[in-house]
Protein backbone atom coordinates (compact mmCIF):
# COMPACT_ATOMS: atom_id res chain seq x y z
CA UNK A 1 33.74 40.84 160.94
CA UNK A 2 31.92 43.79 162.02
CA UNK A 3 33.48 47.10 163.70
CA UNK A 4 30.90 47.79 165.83
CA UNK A 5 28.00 45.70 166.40
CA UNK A 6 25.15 46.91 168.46
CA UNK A 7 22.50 44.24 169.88
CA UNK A 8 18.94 44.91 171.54
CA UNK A 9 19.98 47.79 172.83
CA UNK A 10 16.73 49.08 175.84
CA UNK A 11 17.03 52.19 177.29
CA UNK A 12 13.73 53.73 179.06
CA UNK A 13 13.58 57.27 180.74
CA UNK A 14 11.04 57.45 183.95
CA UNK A 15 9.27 54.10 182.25
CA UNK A 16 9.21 56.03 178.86
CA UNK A 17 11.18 53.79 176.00
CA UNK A 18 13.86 55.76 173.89
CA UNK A 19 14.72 52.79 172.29
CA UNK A 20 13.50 49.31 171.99
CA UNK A 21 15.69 46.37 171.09
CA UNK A 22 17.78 48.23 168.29
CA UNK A 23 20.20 46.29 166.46
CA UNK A 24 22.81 47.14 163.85
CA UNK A 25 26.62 45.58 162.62
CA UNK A 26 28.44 48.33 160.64
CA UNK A 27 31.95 47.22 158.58
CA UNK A 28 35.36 48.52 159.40
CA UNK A 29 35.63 51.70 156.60
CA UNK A 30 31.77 52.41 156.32
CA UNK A 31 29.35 54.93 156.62
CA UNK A 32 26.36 54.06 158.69
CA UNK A 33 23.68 56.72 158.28
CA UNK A 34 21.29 56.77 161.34
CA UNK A 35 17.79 58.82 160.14
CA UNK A 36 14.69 59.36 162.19
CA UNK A 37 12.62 62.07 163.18
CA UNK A 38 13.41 64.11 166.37
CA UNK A 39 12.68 62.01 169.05
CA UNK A 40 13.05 58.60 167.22
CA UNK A 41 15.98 57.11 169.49
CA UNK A 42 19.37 58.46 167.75
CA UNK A 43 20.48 60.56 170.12
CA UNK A 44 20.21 57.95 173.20
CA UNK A 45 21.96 55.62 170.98
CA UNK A 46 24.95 57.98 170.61
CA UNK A 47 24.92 58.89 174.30
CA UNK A 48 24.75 54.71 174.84
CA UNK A 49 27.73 54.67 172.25
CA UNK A 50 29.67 57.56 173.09
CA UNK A 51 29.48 56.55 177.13
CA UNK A 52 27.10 59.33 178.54
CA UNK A 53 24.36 57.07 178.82
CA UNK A 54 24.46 53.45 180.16
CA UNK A 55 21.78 51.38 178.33
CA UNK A 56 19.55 49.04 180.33
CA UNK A 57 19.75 46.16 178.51
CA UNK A 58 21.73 44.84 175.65
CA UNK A 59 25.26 44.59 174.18
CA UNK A 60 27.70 46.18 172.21
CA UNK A 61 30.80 44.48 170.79
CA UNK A 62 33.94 46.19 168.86
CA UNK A 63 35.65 43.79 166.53
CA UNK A 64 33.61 40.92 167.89
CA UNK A 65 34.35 41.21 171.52
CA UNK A 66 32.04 42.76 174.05
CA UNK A 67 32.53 46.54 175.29
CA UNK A 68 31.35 48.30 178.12
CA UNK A 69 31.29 51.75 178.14
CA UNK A 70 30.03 53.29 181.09
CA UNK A 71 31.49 56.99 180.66
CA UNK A 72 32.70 59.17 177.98
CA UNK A 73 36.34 57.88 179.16
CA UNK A 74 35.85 54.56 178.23
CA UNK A 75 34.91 55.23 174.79
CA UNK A 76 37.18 57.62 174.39
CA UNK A 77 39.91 54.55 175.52
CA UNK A 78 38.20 52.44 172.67
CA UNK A 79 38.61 55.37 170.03
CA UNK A 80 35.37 56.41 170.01
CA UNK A 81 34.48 60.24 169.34
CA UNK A 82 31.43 61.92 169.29
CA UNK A 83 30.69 65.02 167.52
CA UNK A 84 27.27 66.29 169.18
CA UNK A 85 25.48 68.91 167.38
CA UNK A 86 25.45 71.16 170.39
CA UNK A 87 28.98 72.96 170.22
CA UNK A 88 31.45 72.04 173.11
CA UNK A 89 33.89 74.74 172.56
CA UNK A 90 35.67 77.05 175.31
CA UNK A 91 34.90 80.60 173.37
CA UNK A 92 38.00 82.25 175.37
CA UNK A 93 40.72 79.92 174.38
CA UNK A 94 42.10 79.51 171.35
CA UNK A 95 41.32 76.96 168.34
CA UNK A 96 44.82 75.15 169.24
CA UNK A 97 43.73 74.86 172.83
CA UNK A 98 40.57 73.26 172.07
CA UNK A 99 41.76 71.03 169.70
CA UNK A 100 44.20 69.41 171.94
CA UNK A 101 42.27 70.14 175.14
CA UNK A 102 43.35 67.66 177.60
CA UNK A 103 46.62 66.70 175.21
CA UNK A 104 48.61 69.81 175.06
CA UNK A 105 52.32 69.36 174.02
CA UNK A 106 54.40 70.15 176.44
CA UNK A 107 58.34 71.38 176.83
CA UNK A 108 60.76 68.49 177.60
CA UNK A 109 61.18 67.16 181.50
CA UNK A 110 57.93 69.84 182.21
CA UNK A 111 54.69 70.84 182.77
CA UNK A 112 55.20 74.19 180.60
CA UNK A 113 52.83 73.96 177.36
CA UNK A 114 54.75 74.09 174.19
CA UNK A 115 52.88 76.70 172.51
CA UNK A 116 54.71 76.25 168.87
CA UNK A 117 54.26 72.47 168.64
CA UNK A 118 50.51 73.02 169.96
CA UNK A 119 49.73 75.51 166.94
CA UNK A 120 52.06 73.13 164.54
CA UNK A 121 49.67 70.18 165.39
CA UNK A 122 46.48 72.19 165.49
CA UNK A 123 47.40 73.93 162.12
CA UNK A 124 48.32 70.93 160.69
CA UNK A 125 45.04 69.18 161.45
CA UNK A 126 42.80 71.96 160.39
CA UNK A 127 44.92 71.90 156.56
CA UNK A 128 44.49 67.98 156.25
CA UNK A 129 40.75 68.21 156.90
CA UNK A 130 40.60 71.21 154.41
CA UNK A 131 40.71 74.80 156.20
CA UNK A 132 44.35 76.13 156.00
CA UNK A 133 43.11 79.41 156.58
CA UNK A 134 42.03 79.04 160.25
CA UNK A 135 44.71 80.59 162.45
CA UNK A 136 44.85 77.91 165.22
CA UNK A 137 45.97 81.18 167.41
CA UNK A 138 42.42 82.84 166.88
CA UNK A 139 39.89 82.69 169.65
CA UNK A 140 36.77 80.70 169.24
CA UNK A 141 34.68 83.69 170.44
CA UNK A 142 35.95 85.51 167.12
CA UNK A 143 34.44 83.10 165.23
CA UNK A 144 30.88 82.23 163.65
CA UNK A 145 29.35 78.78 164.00
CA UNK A 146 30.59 77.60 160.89
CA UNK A 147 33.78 77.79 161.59
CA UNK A 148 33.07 76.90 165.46
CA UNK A 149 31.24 73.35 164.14
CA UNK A 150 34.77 73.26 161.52
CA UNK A 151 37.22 73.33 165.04
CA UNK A 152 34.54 70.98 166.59
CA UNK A 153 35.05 68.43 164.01
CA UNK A 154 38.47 69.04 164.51
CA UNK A 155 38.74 68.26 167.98
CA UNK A 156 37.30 65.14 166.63
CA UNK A 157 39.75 64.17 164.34
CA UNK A 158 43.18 64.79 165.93
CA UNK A 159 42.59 61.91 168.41
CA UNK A 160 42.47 59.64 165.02
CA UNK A 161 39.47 57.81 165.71
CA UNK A 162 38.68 54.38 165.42
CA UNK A 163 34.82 55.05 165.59
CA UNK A 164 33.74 59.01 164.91
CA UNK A 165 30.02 59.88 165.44
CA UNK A 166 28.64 62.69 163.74
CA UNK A 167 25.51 64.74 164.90
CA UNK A 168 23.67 67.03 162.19
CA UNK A 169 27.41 67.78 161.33
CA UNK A 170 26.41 70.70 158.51
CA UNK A 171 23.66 71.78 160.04
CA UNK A 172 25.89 75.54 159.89
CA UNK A 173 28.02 74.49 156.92
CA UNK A 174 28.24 76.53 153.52
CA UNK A 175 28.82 74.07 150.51
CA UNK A 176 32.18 74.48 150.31
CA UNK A 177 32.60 73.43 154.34
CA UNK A 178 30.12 70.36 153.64
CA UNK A 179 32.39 69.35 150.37
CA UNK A 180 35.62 69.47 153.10
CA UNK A 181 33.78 67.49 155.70
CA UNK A 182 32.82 64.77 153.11
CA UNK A 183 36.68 64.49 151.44
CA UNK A 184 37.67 64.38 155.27
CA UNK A 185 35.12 61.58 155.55
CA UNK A 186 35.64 59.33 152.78
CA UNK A 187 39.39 59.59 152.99
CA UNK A 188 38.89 58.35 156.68
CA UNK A 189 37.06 55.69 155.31
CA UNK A 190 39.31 54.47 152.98
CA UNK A 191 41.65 54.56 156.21
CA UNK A 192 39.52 51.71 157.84
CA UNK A 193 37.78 54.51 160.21
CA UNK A 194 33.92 53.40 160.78
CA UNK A 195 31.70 56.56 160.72
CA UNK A 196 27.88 57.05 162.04
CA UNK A 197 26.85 60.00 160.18
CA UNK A 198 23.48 61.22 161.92
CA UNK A 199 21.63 63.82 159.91
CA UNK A 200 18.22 64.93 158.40
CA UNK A 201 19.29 65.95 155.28
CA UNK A 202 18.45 63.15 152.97
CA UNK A 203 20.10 64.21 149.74
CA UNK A 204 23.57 64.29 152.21
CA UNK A 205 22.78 60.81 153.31
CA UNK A 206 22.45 59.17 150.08
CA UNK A 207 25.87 61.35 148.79
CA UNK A 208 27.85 60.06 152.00
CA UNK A 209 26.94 56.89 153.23
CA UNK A 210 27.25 53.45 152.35
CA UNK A 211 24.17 52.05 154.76
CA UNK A 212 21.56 53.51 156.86
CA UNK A 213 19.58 52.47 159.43
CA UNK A 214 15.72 54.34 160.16
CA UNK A 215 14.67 54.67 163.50
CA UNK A 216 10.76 55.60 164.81
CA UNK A 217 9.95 55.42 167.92
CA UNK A 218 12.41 54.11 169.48
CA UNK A 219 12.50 51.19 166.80
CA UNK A 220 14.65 50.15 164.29
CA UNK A 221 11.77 50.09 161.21
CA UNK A 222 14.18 50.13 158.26
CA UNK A 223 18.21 48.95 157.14
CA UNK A 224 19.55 48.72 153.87
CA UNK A 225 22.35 49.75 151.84
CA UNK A 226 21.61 53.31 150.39
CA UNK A 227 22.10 51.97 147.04
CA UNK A 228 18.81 49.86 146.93
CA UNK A 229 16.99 52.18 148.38
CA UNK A 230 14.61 55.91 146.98
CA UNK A 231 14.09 58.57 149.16
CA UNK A 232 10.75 57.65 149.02
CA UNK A 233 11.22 54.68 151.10
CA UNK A 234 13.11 56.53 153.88
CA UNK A 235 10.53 58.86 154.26
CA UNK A 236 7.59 56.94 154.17
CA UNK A 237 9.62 54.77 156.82
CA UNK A 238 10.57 57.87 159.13
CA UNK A 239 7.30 59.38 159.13
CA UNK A 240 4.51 56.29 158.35
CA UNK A 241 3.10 58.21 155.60
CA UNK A 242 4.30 59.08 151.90
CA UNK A 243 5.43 63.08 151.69
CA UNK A 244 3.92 64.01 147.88
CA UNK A 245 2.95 67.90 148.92
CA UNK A 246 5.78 68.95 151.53
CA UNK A 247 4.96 72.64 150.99
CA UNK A 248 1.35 74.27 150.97
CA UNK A 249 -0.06 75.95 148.16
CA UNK A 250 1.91 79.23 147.35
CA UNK A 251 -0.78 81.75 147.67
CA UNK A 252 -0.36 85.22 146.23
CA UNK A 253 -0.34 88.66 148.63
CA UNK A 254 -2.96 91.61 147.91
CA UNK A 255 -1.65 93.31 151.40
CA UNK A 256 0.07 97.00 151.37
CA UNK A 257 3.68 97.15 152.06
CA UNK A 258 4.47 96.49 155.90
CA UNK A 259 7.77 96.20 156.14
CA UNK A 260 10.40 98.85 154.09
CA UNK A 261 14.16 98.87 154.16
CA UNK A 262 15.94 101.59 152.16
CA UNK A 263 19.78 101.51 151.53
CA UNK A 264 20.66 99.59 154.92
CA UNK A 265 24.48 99.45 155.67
CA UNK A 266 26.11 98.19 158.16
CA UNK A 267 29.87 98.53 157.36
CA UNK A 268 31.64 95.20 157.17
CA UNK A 269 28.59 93.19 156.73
CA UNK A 270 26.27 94.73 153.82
CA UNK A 271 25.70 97.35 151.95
CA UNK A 272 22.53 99.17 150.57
CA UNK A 273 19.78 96.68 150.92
CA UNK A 274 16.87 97.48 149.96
CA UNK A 275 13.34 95.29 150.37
CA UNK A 276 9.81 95.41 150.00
CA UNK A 277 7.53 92.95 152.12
CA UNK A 278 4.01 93.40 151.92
CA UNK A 279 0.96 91.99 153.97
CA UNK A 280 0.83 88.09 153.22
CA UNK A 281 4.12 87.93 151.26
CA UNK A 282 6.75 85.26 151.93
CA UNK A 283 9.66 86.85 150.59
CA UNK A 284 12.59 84.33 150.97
CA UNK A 285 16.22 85.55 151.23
CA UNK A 286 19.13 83.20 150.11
CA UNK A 287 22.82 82.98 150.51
CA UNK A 288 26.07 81.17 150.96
CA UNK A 289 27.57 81.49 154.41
CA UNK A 290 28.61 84.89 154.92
CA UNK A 291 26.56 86.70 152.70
CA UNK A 292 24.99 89.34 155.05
CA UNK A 293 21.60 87.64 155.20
CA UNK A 294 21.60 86.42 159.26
CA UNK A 295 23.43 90.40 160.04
CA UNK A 296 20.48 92.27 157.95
CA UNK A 297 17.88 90.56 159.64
CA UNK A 298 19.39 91.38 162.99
CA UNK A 299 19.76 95.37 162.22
CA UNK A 300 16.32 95.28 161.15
CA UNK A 301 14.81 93.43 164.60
CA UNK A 302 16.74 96.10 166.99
CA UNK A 303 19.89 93.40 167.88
CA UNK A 304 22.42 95.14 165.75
CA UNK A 305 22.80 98.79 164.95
CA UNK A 306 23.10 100.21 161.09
CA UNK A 307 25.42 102.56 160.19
CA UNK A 308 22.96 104.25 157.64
CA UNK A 309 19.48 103.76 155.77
CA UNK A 310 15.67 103.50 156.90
CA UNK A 311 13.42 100.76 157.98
CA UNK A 312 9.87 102.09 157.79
CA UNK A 313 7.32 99.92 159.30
CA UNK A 314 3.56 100.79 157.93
CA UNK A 315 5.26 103.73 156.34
CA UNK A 316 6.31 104.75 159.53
CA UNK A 317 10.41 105.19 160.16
CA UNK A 318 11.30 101.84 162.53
CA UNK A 319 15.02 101.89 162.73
CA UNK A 320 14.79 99.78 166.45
CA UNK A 321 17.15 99.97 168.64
CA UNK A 322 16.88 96.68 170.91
CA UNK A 323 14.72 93.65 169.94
CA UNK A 324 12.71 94.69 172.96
CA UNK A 325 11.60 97.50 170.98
CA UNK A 326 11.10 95.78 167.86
CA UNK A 327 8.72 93.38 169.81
CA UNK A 328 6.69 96.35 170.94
CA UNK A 329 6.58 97.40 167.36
CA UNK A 330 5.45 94.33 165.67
CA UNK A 331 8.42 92.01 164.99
CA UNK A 332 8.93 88.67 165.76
CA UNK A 333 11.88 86.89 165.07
CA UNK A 334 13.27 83.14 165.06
CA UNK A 335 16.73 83.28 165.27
CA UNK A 336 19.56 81.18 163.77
CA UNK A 337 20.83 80.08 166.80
CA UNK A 338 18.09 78.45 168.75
CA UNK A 339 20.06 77.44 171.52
CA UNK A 340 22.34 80.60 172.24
CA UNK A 341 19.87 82.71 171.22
CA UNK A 342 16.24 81.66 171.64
CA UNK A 343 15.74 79.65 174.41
CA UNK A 344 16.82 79.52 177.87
CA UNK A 345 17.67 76.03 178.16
CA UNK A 346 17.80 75.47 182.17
CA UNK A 347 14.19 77.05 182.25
CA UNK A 348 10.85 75.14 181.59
CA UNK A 349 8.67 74.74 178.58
CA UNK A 350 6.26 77.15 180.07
CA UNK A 351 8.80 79.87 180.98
CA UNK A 352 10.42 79.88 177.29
CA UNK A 353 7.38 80.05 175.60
CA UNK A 354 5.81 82.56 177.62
CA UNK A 355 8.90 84.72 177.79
CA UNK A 356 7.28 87.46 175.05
CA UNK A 357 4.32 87.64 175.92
CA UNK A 358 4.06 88.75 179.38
CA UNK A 359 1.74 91.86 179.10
CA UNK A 360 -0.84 89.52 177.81
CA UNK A 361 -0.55 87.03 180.96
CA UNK A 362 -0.32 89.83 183.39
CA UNK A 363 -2.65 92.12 185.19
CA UNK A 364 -1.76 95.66 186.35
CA UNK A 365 2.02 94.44 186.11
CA UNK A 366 1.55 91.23 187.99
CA UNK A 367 1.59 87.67 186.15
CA UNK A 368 -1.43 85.80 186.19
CA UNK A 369 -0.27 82.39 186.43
CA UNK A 370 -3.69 80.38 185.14
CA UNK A 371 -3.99 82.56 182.32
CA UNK A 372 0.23 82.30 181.40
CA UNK A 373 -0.01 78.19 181.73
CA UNK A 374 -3.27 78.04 179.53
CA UNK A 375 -1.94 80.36 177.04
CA UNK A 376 1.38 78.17 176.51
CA UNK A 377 -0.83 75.04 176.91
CA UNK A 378 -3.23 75.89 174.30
CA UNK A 379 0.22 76.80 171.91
CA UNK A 380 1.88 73.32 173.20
CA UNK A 381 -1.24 71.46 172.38
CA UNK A 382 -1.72 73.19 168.68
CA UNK A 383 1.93 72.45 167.88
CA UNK A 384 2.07 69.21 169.10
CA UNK A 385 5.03 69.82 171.42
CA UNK A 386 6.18 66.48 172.27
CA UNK A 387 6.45 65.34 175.45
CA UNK A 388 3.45 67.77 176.11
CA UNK A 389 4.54 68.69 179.90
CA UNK A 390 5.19 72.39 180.15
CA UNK A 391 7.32 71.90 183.14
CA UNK A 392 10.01 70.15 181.53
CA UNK A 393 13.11 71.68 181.03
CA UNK A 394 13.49 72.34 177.47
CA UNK A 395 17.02 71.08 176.99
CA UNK A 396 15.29 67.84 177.83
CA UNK A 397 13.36 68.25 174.54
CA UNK A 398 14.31 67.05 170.67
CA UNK A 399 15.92 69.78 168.49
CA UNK A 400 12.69 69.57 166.38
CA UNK A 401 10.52 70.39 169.63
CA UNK A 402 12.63 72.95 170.78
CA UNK A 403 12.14 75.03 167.77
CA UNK A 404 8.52 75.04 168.12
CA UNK A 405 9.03 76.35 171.78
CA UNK A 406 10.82 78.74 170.09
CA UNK A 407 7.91 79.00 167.45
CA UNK A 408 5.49 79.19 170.55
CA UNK A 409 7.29 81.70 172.17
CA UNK A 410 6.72 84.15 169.06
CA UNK A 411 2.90 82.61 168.32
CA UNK A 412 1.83 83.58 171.55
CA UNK A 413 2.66 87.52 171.28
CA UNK A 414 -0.42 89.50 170.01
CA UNK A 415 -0.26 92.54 167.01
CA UNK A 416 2.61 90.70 165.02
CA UNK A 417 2.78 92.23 161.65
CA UNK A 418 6.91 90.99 160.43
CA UNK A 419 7.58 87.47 161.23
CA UNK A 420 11.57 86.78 160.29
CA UNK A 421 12.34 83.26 159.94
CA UNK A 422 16.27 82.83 160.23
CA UNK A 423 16.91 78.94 159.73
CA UNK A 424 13.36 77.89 161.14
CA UNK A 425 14.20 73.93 160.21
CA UNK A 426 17.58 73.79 161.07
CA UNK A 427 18.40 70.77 162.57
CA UNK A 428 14.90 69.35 162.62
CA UNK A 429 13.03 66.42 160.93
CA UNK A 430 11.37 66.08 157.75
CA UNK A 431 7.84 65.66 159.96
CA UNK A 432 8.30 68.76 161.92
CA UNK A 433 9.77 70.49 158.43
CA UNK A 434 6.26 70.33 157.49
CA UNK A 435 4.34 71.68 160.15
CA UNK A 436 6.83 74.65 160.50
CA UNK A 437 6.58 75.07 156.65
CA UNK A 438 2.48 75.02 157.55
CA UNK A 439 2.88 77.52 160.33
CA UNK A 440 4.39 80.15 158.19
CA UNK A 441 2.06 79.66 155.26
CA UNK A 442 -0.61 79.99 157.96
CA UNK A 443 0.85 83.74 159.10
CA UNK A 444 1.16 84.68 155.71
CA UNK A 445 -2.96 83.89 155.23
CA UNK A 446 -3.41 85.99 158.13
CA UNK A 447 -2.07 88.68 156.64
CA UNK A 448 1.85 88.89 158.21
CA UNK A 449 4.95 89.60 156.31
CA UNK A 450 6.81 87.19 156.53
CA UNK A 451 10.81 87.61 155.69
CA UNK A 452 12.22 83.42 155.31
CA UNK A 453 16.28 83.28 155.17
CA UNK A 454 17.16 79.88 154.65
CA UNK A 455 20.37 77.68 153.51
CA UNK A 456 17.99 75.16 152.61
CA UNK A 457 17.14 75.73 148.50
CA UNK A 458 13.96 73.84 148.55
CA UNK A 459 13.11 75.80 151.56
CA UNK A 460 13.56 79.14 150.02
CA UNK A 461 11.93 77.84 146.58
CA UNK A 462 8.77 76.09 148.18
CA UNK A 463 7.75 78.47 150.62
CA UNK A 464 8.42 82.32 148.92
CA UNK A 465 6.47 84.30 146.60
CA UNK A 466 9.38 86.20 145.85
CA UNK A 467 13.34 85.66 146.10
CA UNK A 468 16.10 88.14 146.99
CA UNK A 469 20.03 86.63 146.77
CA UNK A 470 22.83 88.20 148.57
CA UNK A 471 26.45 87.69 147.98
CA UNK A 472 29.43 89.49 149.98
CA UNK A 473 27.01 91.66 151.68
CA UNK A 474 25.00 92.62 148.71
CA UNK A 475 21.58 91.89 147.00
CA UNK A 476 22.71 90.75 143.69
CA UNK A 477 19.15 89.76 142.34
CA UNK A 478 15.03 89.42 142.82
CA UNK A 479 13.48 86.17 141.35
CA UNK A 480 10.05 85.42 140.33
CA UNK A 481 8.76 81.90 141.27
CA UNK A 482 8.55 81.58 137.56
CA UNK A 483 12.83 82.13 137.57
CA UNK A 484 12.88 79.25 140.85
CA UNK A 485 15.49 76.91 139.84
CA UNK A 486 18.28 75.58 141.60
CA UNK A 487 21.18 76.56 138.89
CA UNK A 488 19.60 79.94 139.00
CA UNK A 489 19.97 80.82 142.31
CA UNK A 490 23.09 78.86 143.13
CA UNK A 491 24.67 80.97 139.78
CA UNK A 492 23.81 84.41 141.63
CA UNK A 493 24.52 83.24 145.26
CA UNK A 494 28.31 82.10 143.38
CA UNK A 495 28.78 85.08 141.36
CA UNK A 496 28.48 82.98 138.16
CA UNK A 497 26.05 84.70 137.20
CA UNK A 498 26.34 86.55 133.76
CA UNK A 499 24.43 89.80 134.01
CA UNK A 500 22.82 89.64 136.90
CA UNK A 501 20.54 92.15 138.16
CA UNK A 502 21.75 95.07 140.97
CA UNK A 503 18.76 96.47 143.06
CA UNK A 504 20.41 99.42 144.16
């Protein structure tokens, strides 16, 4: 008999369908992969499944019997967790606290919190999923988003669920965290624990799960067990059309040198980097978690301050001081962290993506609003920001539309000559993959620099005409697309590297 069985499921936002008569049956002990493009229906089917949602029509039944959930409570009653991919941590409390938020241990006959046994639990779930090294007395605002999403899963787990649901779970993860969180999943598995495992990665899916289900628009269009089926078939089925040519032609820069960093340092975080970018160069930047790569990009857009070295800009010394500045100078930047740090999710479509580019809507200091809405409506309409509205609140938006708000945002600024690209596809679908991976391509033909960090190797390989690897702070090497392969880069980005080359 099935663990969870979902039937015809309808749910329809002001008469818009999310998703249309879905059905599904997953085994006790299996993982269900649920794939789609942004926008496709997964996330209303875990807010159905995980109680935040109610769905208008249809029925879903644990171990054959029918189960309402109506709120988060109820499925938390029936075992169900949910793992979104938006981080529901308290920074100022500590890991142990939000693990056991809502269950701390407390003293005998008393409402006093029994601080030892809390840490003792917390500590003790954190070394059975794999991370004995996280102090469970740390606070969460000490930490990075790896190890935030790590205590997220966490949170998860001590509750022993019947049913976990997992949202883009290694979106942030190094190799070594993803290699945890899969043990931790197929020992819960063997357990009887039923997992949806909701990601974008395919070469994850077809590692980790036993079934998967496609959704597009709204619709279920494809189920099978992951053993009978190619990648092919997924993503012809995600996005109606086969994907042979994912990245455009790699084209090869004749610019001058734009952008110039010489023996950046930033004590801590890296040491000594130094990079060349010219005038339509995609020069890609790759690293394990922790590297350096996400803090050099920050010291060079004004957001972080170096302890020593130059950043010349047009042979000119640009060692910014706030992003502000950088902006004024000719930087754009797409950060990491979309959601902390490049949107402002409880404001519109129009005010996020015309948040940089105010001189150009404004007259004499004061915002023309015509010439703001059909700037950001010409850069919604070229990008294909789906649902087109620019008065939508963009936390209302897909994680794949989101990012090109964020995109937007940068697009719409005038005399950009250094576009950095931290993560650009994080999170997103294969579909909108491609038309980010078209955008930069695009600036590069224009003539921008163009400075791509990645965790994604076929990112980093497909898109860069050159490639610089850091470990522990360091470049350890510069690779030629004619030295692009996987081993390679992985060998330097590991240290495994026999004699690899220093640019010092």
């Amino acid at each position: 008999m099935p663990h969870l069985a979902v039937t015809k499921i309808r749910k329809s936002y002001d008469g818009n369908p999310a998703v249309v008569d879905i059905s599904f049956a997953v085994a006790p002990g299996k993982v269900l992969a649920l794939c789609g493009e942004n926008g496709a229906g997964k996330s209303t089917l875990m807010k159905i499944l995980s109680g935040a949602t109610l769905p208008d029509s249809g029925e879903i039944l644990l171990d054959g019997h029918p189960a309402r959930i109506a709120r988060p409570a109820d499925a938390m009653a029936l075992g169900i967790r949910t793992v979104y991919q938006e981080l529901s941590l308290l920074p100022h409390l500590s890991v142990a606290e939000n693990i056991l938020l809502g269950r701390l241990p407390t003293r005998a006959f008393s409402f006093v919190v029994d601080w030892p046994e809390a840490n003792r639990v917390a500590r003790q779930v954190l070394r059975d999923f794999g991370f004995p090294d996280i102090d469970p007395r740390s606070l969460i605002r000490d930490f990075g988003v790896a190890r935030q999403q790590i205590v997220e899963i966490a949170k998860a787990l001590v509750a022993e669920p019947k049913i976990l649901i997992l949202d883009e779970p290694t979106a942030v993860l190094s190799a070594s965290e993803t290699n945890a969180l899969f043990a931790k999943i197929r020992a819960l598995a063997r357990a009887g624990t039923t997992i949806l495992y909701i990601s974008h990665r395919l070469e994850e899916i077809f590692e980790i799960a036993d079934e998967v289900v496609v959704l597009k628009d709204g619709q279920s269009v494809l189920q099978g067990q992951i053993g009978k089926l190619e990648q092919e078939q997924l993503i012809r089925a995600m996005v109606g059309r086969p994907l042979a040519a994912i990245f455009p032609a790699r084209k090869e820069p004749q610019g001058e040198v734009i952008l110039e960093v010489s023996h950046l340092t930033r004590a801590g975080f890296f040491e000594n980097i130094d990079l060349k970018i010219r005038a339509g160069e995609i020069l890609g930047m790759f690293g394990l978690v922790g590297s350096g790569r996400t803090e050099v990009a920050k010291v060079i857009f004004g957001a972080e301050a170096a302890d020593s070295g130059l950043v010349r800009l047009n042979g000119a010394p640009a060692n910014f001081v706030s992003p502000a500045e950088a902006v004024r100078g000719g930087l754009a930047m797409i950060t990491e962290d979309r959601k902390g740090d490049g949107l402002a999710l409880g404001l519109s479509v129009l005010d996020n993506a015309g948040l940089a580019s105010f001189d150009r809507a404004s007259s004499y200091g004061i915002i023309d609003g015509v010439r703001r809405r059909a700037m950001v409506d010409g850069k919604v309409s070229e990008l294909s920001i789906r649902p087109p509205g620019t008065e939508r609140p963009v936390r209302q938006l897909s994680g794949g539309n989101q990012q090109k708000v964020v995109v937007a945002k940068w697009l719409l600024v005038e005399g950009t000559k250094v576009f950095i690209f931290d993560e650009p596809t994080r999170g997103v679908d294969i579909a909108t993959k491609v038309e980010i991976y078209q955008i930069i391509a695009d600036l590069a033909a224009s003539g921008v620099a163009v400075l791509l960090i990645s965790s994604e190797m076929p990112e980093v390989l497909g898109l860069s005409n050159r490639l610089l690897i850091m470990r522990q702070g360091r470049i350890v090497a510069e690779l030629g697309p004619d030295q692009f392969r996987t081993e390679t880069v992985f060998a330097y980005a590991a240290g495994l590297a026999p004699g690899a080359r220093q640019l010092h």
